[in-house]
PDB file of N, CA and C in Angstrom:
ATOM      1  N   UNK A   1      -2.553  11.715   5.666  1.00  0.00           N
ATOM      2  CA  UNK A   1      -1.470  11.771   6.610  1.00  0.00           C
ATOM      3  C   UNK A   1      -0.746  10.435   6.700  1.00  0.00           C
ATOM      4  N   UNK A   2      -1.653   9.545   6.234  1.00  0.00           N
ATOM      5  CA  UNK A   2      -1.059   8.296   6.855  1.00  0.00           C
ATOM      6  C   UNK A   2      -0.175   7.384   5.751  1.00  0.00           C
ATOM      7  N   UNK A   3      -0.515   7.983   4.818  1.00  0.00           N
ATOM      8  CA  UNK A   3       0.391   8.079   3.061  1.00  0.00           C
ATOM      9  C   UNK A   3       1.909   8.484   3.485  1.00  0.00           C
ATOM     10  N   UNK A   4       1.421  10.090   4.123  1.00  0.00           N
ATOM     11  CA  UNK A   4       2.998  10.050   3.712  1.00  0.00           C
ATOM     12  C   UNK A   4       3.769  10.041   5.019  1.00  0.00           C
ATOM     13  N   UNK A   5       3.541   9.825   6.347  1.00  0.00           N
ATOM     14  CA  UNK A   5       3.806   8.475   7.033  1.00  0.00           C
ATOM     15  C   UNK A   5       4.577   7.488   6.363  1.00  0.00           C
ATOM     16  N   UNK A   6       3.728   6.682   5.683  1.00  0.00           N
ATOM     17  CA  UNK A   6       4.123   5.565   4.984  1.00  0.00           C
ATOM     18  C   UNK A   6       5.468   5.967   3.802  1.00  0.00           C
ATOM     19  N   UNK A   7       5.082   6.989   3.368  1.00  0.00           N
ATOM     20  CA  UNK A   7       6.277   6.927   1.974  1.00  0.00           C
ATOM     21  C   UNK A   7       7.474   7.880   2.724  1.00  0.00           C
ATOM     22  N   UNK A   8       7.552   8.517   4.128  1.00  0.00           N
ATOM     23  CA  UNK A   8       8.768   8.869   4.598  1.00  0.00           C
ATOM     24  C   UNK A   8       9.599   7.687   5.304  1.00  0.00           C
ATOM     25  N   UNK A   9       8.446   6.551   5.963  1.00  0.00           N
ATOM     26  CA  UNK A   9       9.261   5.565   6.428  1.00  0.00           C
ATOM     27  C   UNK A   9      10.099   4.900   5.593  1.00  0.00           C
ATOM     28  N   UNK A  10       9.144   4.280   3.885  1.00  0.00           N
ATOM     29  CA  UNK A  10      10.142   4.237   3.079  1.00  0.00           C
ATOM     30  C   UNK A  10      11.289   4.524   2.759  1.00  0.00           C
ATOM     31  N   UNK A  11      11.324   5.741   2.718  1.00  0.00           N
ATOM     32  CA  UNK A  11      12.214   6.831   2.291  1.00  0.00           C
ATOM     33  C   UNK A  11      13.541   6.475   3.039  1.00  0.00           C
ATOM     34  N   UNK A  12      12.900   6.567   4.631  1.00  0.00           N
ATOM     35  CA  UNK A  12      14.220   6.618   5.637  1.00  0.00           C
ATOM     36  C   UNK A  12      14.531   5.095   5.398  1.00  0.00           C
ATOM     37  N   UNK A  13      14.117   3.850   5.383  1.00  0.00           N
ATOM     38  CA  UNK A  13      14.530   2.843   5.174  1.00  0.00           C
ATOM     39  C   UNK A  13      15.265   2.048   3.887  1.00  0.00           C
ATOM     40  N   UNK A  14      15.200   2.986   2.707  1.00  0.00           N
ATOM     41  CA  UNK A  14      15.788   3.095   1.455  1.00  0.00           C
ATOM     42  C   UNK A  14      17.153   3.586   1.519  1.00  0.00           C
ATOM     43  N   UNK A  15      16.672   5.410   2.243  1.00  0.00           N
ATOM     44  CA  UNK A  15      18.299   5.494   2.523  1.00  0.00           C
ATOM     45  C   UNK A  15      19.183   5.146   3.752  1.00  0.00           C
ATOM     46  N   UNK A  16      18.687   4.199   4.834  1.00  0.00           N
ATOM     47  CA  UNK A  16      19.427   3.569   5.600  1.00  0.00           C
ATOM     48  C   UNK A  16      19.987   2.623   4.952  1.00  0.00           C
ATOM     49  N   UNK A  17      19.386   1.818   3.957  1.00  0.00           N
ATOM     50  CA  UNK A  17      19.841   0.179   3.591  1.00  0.00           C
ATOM     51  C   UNK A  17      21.027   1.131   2.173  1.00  0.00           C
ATOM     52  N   UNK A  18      21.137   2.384   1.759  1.00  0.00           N
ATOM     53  CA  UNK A  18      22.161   2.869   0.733  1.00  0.00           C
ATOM     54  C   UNK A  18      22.985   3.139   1.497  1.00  0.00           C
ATOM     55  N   UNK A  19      22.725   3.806   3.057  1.00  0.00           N
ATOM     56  CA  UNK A  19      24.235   3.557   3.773  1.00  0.00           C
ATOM     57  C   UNK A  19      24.806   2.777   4.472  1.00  0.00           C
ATOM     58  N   UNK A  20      23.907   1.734   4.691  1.00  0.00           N
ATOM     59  CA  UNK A  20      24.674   0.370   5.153  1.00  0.00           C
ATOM     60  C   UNK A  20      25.485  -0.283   4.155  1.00  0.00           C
ATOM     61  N   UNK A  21      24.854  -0.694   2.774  1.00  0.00           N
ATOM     62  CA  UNK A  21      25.727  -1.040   1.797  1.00  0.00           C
ATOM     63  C   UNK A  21      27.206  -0.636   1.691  1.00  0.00           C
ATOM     64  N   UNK A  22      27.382   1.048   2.115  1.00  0.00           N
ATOM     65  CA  UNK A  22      28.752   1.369   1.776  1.00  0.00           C
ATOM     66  C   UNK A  22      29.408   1.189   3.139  1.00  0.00           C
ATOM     67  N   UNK A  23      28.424   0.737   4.184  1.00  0.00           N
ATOM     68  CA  UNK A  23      29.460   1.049   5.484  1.00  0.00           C
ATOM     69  C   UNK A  23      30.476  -0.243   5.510  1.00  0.00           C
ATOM     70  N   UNK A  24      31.777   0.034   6.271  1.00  0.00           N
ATOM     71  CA  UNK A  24      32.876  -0.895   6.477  1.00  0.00           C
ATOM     72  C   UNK A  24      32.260  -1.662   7.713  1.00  0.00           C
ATOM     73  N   UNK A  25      31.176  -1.417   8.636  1.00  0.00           N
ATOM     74  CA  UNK A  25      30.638  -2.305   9.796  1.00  0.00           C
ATOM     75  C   UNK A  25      30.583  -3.846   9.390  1.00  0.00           C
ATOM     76  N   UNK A  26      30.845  -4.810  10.112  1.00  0.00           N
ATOM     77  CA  UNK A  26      30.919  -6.495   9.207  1.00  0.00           C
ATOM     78  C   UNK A  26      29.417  -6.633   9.063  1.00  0.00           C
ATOM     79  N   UNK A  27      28.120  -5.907   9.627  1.00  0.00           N
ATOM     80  CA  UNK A  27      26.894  -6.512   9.849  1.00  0.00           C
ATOM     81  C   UNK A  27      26.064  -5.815   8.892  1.00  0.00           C
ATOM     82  N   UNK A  28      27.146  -4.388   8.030  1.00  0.00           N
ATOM     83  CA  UNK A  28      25.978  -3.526   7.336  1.00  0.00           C
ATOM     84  C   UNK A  28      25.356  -4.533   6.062  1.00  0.00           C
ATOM     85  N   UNK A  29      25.912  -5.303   5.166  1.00  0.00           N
ATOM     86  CA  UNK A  29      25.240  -5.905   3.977  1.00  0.00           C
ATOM     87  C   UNK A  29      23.755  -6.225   4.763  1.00  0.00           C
ATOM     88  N   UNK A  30      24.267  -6.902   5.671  1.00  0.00           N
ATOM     89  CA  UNK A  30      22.822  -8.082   6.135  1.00  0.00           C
ATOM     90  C   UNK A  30      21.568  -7.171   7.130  1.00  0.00           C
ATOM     91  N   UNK A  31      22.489  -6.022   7.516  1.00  0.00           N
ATOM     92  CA  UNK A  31      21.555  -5.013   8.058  1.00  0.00           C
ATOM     93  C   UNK A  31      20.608  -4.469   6.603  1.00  0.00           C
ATOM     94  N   UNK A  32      21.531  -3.902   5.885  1.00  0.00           N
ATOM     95  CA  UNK A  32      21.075  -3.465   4.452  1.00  0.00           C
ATOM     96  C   UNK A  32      19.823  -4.038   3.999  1.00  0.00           C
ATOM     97  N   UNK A  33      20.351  -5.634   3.785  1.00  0.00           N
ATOM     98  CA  UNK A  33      18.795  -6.380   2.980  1.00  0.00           C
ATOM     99  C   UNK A  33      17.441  -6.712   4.260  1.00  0.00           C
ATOM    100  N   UNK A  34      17.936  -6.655   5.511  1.00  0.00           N
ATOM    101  CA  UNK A  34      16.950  -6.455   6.363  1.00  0.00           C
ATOM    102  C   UNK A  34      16.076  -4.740   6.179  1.00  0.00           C
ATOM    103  N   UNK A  35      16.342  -3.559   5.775  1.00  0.00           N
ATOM    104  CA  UNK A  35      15.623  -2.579   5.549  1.00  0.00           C
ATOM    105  C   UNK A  35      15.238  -2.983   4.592  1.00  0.00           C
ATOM    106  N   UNK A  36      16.039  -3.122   3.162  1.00  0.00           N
ATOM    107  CA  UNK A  36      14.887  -3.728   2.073  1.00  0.00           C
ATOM    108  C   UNK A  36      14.008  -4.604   1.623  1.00  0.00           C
ATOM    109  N   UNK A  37      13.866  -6.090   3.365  1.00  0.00           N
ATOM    110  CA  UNK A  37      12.834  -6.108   3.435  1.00  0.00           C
ATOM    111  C   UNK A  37      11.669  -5.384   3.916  1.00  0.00           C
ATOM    112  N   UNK A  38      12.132  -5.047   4.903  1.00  0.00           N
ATOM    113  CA  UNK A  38      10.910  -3.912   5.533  1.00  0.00           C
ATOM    114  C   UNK A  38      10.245  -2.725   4.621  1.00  0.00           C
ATOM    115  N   UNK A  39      11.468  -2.369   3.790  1.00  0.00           N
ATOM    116  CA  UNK A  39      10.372  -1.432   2.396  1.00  0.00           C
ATOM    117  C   UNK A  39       9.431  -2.539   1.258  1.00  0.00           C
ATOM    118  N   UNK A  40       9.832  -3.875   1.471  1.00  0.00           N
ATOM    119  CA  UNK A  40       9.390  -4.688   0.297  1.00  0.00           C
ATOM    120  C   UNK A  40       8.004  -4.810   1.182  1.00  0.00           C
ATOM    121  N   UNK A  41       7.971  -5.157   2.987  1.00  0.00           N
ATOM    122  CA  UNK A  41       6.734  -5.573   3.521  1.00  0.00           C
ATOM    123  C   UNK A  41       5.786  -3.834   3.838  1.00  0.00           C
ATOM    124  N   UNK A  42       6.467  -3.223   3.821  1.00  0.00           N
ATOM    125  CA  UNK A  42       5.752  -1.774   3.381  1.00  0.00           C
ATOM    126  C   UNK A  42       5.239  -1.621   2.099  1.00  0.00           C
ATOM    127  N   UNK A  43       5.626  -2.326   1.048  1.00  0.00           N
ATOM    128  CA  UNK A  43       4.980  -1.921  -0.409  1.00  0.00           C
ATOM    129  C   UNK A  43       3.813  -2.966  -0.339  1.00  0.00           C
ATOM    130  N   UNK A  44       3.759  -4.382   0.176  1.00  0.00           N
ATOM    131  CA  UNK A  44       3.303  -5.385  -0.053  1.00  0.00           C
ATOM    132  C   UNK A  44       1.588  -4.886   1.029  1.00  0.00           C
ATOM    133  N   UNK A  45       1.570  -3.852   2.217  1.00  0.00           N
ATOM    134  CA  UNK A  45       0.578  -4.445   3.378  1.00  0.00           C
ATOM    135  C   UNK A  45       0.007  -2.542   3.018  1.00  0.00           C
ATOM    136  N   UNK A  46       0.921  -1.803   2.767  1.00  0.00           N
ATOM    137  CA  UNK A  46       0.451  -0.533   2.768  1.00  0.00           C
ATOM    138  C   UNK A  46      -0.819  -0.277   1.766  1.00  0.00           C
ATOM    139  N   UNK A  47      -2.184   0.086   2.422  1.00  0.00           N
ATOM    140  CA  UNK A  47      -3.782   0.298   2.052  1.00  0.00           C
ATOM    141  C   UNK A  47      -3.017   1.044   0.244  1.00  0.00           C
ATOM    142  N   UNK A  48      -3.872   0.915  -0.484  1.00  0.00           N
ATOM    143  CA  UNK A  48      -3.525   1.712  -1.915  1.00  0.00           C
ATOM    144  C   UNK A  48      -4.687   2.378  -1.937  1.00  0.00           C
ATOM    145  N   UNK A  49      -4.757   3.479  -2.783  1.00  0.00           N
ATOM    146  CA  UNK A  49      -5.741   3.938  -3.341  1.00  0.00           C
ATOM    147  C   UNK A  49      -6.259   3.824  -4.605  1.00  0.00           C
ATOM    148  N   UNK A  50      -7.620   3.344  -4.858  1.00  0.00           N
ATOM    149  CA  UNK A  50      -7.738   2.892  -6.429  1.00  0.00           C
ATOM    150  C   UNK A  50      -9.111   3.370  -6.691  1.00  0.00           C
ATOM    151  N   UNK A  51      -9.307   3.510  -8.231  1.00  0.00           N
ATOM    152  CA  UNK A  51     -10.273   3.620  -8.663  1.00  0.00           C
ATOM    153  C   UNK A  51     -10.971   2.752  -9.567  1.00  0.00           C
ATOM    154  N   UNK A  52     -12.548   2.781  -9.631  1.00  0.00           N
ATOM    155  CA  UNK A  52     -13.255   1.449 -10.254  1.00  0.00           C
ATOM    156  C   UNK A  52     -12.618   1.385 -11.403  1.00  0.00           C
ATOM    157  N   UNK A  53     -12.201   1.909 -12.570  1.00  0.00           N
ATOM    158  CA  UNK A  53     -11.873   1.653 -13.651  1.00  0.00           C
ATOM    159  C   UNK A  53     -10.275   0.941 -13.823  1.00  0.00           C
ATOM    160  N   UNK A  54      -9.625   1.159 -12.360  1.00  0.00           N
ATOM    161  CA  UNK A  54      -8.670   1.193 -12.234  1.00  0.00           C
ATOM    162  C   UNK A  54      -8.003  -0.258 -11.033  1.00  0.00           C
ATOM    163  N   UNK A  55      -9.156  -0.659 -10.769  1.00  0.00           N
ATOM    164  CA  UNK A  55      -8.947  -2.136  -9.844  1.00  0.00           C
ATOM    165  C   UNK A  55      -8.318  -2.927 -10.132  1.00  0.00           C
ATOM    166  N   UNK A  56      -7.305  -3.336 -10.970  1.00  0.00           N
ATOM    167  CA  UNK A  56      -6.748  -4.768 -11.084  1.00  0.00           C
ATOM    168  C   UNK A  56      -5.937  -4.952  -9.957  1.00  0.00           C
ATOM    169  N   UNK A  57      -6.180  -6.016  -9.532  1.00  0.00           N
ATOM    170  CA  UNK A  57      -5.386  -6.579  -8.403  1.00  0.00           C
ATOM    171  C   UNK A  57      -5.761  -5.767  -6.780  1.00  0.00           C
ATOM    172  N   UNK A  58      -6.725  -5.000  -6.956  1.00  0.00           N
ATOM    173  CA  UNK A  58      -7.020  -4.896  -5.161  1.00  0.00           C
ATOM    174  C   UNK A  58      -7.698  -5.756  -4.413  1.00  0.00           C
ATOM    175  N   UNK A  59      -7.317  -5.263  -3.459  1.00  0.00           N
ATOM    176  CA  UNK A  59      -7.573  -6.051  -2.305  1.00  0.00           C
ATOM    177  C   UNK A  59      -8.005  -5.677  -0.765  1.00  0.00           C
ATOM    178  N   UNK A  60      -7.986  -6.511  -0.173  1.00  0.00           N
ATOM    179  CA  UNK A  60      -8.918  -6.209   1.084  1.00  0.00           C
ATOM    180  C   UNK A  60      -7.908  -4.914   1.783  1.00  0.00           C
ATOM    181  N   UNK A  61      -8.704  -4.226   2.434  1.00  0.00           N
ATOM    182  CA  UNK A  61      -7.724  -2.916   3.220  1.00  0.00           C
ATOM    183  C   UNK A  61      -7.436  -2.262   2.015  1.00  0.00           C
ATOM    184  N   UNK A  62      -7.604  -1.907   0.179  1.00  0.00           N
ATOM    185  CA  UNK A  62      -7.357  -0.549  -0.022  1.00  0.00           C
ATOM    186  C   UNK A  62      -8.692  -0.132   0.127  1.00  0.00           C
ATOM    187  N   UNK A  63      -8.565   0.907  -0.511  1.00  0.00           N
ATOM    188  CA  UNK A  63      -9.664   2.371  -0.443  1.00  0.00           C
ATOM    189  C   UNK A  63      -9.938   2.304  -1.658  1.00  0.00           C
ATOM    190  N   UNK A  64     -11.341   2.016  -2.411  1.00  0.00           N
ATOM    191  CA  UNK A  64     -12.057   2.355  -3.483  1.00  0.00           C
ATOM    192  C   UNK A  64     -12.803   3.838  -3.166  1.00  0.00           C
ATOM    193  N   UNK A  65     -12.142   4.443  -4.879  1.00  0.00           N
ATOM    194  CA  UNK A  65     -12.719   5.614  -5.026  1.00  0.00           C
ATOM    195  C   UNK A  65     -13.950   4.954  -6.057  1.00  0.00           C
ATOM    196  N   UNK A  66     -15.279   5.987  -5.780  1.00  0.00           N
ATOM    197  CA  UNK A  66     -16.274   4.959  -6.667  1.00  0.00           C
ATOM    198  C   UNK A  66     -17.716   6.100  -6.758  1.00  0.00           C
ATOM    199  N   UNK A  67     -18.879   6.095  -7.698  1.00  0.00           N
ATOM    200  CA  UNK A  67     -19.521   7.200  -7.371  1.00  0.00           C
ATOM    201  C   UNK A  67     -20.711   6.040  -7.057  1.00  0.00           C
ATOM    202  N   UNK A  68     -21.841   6.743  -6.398  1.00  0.00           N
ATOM    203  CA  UNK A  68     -22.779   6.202  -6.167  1.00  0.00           C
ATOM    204  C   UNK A  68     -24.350   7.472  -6.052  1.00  0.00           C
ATOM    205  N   UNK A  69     -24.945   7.184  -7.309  1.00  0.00           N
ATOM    206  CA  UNK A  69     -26.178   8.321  -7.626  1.00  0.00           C
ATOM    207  C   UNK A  69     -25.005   9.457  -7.566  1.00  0.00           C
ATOM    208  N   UNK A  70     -24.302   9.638  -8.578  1.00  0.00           N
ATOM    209  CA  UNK A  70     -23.305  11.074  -8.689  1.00  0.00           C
ATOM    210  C   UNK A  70     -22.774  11.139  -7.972  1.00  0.00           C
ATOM    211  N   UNK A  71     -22.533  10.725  -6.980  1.00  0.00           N
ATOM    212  CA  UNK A  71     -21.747  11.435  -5.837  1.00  0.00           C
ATOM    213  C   UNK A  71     -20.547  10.672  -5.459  1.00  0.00           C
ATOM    214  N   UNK A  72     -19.271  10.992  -5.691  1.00  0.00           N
ATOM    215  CA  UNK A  72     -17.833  10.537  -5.318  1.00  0.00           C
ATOM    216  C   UNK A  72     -17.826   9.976  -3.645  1.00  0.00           C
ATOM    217  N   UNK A  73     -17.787   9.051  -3.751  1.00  0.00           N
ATOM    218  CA  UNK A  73     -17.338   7.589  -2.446  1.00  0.00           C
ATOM    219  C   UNK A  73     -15.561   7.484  -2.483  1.00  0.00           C
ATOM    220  N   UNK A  74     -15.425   6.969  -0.705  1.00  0.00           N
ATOM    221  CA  UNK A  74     -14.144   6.554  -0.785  1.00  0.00           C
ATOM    222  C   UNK A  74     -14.706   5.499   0.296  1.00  0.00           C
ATOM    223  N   UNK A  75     -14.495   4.394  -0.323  1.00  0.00           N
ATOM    224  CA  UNK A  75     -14.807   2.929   1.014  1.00  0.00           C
ATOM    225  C   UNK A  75     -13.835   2.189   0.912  1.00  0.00           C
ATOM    226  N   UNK A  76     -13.623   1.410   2.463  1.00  0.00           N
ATOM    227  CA  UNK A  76     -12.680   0.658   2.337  1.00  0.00           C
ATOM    228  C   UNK A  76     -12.744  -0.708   2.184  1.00  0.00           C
ATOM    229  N   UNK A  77     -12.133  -1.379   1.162  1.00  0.00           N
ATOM    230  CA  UNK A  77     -12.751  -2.744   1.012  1.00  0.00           C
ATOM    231  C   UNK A  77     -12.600  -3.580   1.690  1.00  0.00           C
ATOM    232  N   UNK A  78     -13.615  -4.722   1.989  1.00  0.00           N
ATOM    233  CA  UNK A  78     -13.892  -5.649   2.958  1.00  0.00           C
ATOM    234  C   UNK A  78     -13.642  -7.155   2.506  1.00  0.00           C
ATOM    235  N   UNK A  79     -13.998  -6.559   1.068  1.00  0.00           N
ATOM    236  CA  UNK A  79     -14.709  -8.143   0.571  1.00  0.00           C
ATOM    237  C   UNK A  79     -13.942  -7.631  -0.532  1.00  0.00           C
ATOM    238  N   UNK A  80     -13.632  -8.849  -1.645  1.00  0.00           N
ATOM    239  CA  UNK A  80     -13.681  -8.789  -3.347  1.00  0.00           C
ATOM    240  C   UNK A  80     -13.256 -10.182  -4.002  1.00  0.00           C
ATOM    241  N   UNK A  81     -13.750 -10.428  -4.624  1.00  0.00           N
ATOM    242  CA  UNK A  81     -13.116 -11.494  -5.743  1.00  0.00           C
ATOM    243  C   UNK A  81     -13.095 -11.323  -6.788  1.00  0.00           C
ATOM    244  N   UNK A  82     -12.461  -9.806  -6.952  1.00  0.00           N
ATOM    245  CA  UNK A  82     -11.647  -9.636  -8.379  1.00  0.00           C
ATOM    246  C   UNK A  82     -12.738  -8.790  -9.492  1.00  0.00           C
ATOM    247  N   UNK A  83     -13.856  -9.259  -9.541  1.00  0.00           N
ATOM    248  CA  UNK A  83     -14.726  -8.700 -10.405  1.00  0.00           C
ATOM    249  C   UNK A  83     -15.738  -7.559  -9.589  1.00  0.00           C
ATOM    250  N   UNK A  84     -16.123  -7.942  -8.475  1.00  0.00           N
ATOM    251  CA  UNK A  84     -16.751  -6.978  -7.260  1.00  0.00           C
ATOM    252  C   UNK A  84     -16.171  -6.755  -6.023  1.00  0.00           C
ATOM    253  N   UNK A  85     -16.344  -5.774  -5.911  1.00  0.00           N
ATOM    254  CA  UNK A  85     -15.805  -5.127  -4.052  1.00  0.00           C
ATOM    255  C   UNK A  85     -16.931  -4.910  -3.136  1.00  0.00           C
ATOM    256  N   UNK A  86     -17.167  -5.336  -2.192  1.00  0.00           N
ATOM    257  CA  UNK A  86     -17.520  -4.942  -1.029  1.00  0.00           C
ATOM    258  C   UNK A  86     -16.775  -3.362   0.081  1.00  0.00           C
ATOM    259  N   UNK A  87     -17.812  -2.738   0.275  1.00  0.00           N
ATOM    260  CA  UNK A  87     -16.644  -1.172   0.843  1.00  0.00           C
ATOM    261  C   UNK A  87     -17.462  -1.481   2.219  1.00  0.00           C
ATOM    262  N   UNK A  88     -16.769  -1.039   3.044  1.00  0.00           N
ATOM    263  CA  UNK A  88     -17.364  -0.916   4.594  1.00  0.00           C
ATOM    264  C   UNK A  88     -18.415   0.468   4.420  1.00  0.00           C
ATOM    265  N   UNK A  89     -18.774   0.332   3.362  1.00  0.00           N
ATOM    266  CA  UNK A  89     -20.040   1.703   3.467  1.00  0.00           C
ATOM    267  C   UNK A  89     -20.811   0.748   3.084  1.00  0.00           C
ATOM    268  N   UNK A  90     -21.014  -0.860   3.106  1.00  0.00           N
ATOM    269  CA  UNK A  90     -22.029  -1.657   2.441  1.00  0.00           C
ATOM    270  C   UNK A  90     -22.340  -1.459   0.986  1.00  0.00           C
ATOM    271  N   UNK A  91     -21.415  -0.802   0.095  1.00  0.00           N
ATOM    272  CA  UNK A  91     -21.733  -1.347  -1.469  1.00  0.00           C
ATOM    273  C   UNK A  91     -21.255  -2.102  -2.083  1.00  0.00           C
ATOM    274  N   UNK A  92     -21.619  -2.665  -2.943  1.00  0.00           N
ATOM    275  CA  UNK A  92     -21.558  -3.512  -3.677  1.00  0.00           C
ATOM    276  C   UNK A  92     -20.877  -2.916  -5.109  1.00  0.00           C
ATOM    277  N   UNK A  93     -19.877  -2.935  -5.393  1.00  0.00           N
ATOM    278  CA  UNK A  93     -19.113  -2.153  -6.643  1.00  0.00           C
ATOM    279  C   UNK A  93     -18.435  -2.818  -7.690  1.00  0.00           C
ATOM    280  N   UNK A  94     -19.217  -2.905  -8.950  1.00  0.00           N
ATOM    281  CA  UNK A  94     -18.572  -3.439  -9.466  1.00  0.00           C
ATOM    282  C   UNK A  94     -17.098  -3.452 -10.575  1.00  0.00           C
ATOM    283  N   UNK A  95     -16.207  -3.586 -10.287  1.00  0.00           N
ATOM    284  CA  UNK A  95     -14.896  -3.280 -10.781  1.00  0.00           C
ATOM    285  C   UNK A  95     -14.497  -3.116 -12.237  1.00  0.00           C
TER     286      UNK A  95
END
């Protein structure tokens, strides 16, 4: 739910900053690049979803998908320096 939350706010803030660009208002340009920061600090803070084979570059707050004795995990990471993750389920995963 909280995905696409996230990718409608996008959405609406993508196409607010495409109709500020065309508006004749004197403030729309600078209104404009103010939404496309807010989609740039939405791409930059929004949790990702990843998988172990698939980790380059995560980081604290996404969600590792990961198995543990067969069985499919989703934890959220706490800890990592790149080669291992820490998940708030207490494992230890290595990337």
């Amino acid at each position: 739910m909280t995905l696409l939350q996230d990718q409608r706010d996008r959405a609406g803030l993508t196409q607010l900053a495409d109709v500020l660009d065309t508006s004749p208002h004197p403030d729309g340009p600078e209104l404009a690049r103010e939404a496309r920061a807010a989609v740039d600090w939405l791409d930059a803070t929004a949790p990702r979803t990843v998988t172990v084979g698939d980790a380059h570059g995560i980081r604290v707050g996404d969600i590792l998908r990961y198995e543990r004795d067969g069985y499919p995990l989703e934890g959220v990471v706490i800890d990592t320096d790149g080669h291992t993750a820490t998940t708030n389920l207490g494992d230890h995963v290595a990337l």
